[in-house]
C-alpha atoms as a PDB file:
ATOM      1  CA  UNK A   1     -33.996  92.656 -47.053  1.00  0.00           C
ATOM      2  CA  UNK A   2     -32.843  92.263 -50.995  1.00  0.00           C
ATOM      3  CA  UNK A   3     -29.809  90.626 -50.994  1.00  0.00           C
ATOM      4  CA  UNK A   4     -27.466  90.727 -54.028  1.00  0.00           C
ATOM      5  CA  UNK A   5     -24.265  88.070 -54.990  1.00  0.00           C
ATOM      6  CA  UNK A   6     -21.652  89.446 -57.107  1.00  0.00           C
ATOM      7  CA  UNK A   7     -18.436  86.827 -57.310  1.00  0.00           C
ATOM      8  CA  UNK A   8     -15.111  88.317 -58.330  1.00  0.00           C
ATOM      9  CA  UNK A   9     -11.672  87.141 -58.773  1.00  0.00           C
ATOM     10  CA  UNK A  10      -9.663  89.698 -56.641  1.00  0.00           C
ATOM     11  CA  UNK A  11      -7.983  91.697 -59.638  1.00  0.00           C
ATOM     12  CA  UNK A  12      -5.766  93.625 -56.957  1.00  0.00           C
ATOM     13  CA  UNK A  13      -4.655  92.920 -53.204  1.00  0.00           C
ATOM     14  CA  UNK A  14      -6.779  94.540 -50.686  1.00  0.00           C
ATOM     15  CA  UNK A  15      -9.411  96.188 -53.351  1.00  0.00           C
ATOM     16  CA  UNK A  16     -12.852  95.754 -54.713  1.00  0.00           C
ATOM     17  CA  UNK A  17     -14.583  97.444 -57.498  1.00  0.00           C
ATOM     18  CA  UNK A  18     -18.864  97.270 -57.146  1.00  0.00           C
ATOM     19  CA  UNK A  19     -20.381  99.045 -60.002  1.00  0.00           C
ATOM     20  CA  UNK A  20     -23.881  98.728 -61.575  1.00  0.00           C
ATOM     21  CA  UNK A  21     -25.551  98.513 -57.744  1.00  0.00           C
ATOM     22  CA  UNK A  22     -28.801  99.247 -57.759  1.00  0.00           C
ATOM     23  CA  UNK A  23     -28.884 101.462 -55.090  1.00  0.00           C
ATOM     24  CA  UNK A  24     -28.646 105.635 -54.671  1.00  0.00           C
ATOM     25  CA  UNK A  25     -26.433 108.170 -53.568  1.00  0.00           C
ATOM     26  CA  UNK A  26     -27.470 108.480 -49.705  1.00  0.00           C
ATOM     27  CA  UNK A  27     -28.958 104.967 -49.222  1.00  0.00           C
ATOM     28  CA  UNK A  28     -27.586 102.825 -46.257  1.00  0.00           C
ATOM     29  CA  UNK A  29     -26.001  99.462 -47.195  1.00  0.00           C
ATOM     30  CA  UNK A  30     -24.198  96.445 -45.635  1.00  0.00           C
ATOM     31  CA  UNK A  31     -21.429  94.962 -47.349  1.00  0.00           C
ATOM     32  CA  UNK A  32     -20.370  91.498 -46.252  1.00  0.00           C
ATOM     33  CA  UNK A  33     -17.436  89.881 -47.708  1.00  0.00           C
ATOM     34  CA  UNK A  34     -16.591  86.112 -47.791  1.00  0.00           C
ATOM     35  CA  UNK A  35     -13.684  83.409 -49.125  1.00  0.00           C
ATOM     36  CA  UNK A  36     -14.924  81.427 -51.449  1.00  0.00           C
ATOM     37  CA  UNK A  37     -13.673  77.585 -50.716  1.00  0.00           C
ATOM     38  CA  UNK A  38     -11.880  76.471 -53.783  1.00  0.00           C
ATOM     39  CA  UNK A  39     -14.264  73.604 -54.014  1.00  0.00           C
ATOM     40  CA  UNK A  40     -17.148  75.829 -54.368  1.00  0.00           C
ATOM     41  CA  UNK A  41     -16.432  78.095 -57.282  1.00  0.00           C
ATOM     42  CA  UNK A  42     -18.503  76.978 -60.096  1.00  0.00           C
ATOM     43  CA  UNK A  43     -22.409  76.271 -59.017  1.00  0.00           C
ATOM     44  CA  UNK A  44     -23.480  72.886 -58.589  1.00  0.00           C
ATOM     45  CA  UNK A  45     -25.883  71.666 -61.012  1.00  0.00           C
ATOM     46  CA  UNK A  46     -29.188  70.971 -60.419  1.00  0.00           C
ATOM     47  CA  UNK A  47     -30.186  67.196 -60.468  1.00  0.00           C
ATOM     48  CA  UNK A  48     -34.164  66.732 -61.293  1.00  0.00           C
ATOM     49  CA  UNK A  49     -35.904  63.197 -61.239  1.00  0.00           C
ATOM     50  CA  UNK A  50     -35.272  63.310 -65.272  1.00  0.00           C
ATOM     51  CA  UNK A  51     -31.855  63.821 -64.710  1.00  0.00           C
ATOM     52  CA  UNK A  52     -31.112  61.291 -62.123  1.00  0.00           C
ATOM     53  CA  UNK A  53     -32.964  58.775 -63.960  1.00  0.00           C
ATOM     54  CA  UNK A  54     -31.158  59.239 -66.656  1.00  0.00           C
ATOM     55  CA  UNK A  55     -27.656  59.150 -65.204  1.00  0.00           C
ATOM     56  CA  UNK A  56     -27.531  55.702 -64.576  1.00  0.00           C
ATOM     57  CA  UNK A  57     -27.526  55.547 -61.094  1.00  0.00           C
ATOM     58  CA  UNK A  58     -30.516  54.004 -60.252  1.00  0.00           C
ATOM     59  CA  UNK A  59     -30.156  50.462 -60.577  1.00  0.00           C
ATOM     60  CA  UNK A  60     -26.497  51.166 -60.659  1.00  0.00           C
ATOM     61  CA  UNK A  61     -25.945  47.761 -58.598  1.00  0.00           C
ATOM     62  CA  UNK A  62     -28.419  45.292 -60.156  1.00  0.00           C
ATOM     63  CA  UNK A  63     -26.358  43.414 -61.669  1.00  0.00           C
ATOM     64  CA  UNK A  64     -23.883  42.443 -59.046  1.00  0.00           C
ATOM     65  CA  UNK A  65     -23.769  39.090 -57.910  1.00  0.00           C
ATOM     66  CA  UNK A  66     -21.704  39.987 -54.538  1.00  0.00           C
ATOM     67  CA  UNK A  67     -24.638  42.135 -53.166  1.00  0.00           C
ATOM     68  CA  UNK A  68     -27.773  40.021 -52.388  1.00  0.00           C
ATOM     69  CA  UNK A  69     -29.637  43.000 -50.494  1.00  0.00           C
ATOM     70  CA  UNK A  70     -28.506  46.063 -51.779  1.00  0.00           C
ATOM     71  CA  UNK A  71     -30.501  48.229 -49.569  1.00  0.00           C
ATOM     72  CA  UNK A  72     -28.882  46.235 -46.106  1.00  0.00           C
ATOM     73  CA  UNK A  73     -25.499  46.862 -48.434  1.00  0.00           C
ATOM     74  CA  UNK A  74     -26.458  50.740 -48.693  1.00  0.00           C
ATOM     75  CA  UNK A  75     -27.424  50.661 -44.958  1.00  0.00           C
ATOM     76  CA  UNK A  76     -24.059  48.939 -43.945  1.00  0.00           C
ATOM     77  CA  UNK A  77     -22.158  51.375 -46.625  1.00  0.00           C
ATOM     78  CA  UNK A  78     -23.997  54.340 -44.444  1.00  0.00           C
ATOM     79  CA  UNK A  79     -22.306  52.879 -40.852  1.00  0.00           C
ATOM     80  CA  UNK A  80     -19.193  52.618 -42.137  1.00  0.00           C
ATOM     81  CA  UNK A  81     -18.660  56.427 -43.328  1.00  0.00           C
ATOM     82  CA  UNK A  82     -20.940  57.599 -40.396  1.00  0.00           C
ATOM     83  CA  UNK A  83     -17.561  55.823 -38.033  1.00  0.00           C
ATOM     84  CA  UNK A  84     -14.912  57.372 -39.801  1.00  0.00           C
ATOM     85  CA  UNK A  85     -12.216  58.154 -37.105  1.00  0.00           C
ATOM     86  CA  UNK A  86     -10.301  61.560 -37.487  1.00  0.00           C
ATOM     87  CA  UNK A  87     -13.260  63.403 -38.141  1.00  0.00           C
ATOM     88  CA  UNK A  88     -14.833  65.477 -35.338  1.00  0.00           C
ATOM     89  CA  UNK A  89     -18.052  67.408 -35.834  1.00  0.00           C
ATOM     90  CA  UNK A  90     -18.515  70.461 -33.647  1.00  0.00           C
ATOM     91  CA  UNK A  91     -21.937  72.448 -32.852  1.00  0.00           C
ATOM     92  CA  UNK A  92     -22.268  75.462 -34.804  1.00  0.00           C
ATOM     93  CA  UNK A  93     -22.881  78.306 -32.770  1.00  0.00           C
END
């Protein structure tokens, strides 16, 4: 099954205009609407090995003279947010 994404700002309550579909008068078609979070509105960019080398992060903490072993520091960083209290994590179903 083709699927097609078309994002709109909702121009009026309660309607949606589709045009330039590339389907035809008698076809069958499934229309499944969702809320976009307001986080997620503009893609995320994609990060390739170029990219992330050049962004500084690796090595980020080489020159810090408070962390001896920064992976145990990265490991201990990892524990900590994995026992944050107030957040529960159900199944999905």
């Amino acid at each position: 099954m083709e699927a097609i994404r078309v994002q709109q700002i909702m121009a009026e309550d309660g309607a949606v205009m589709l045009t330039g579909l590339p389907y035809k008068k008698g076809q069958a078609i499934e229309i499944i609407l969702l809320l976009q979070s307001s986080t997620s509105t503009t893609p995320r960019a994609c990060l390739t090995v170029q990219r992330l080398r050049a962004s500084g992060l690796i090595g980020l903490w080489k020159d810090r003279t408070d962390i001896q072993d920064s992976a145990a520091y990265a490991r201990q960083l990892r524990k900590q947010a994995e026992r944050r209290e107030g957040i529960s994590y159900a199944p999905v179903r």
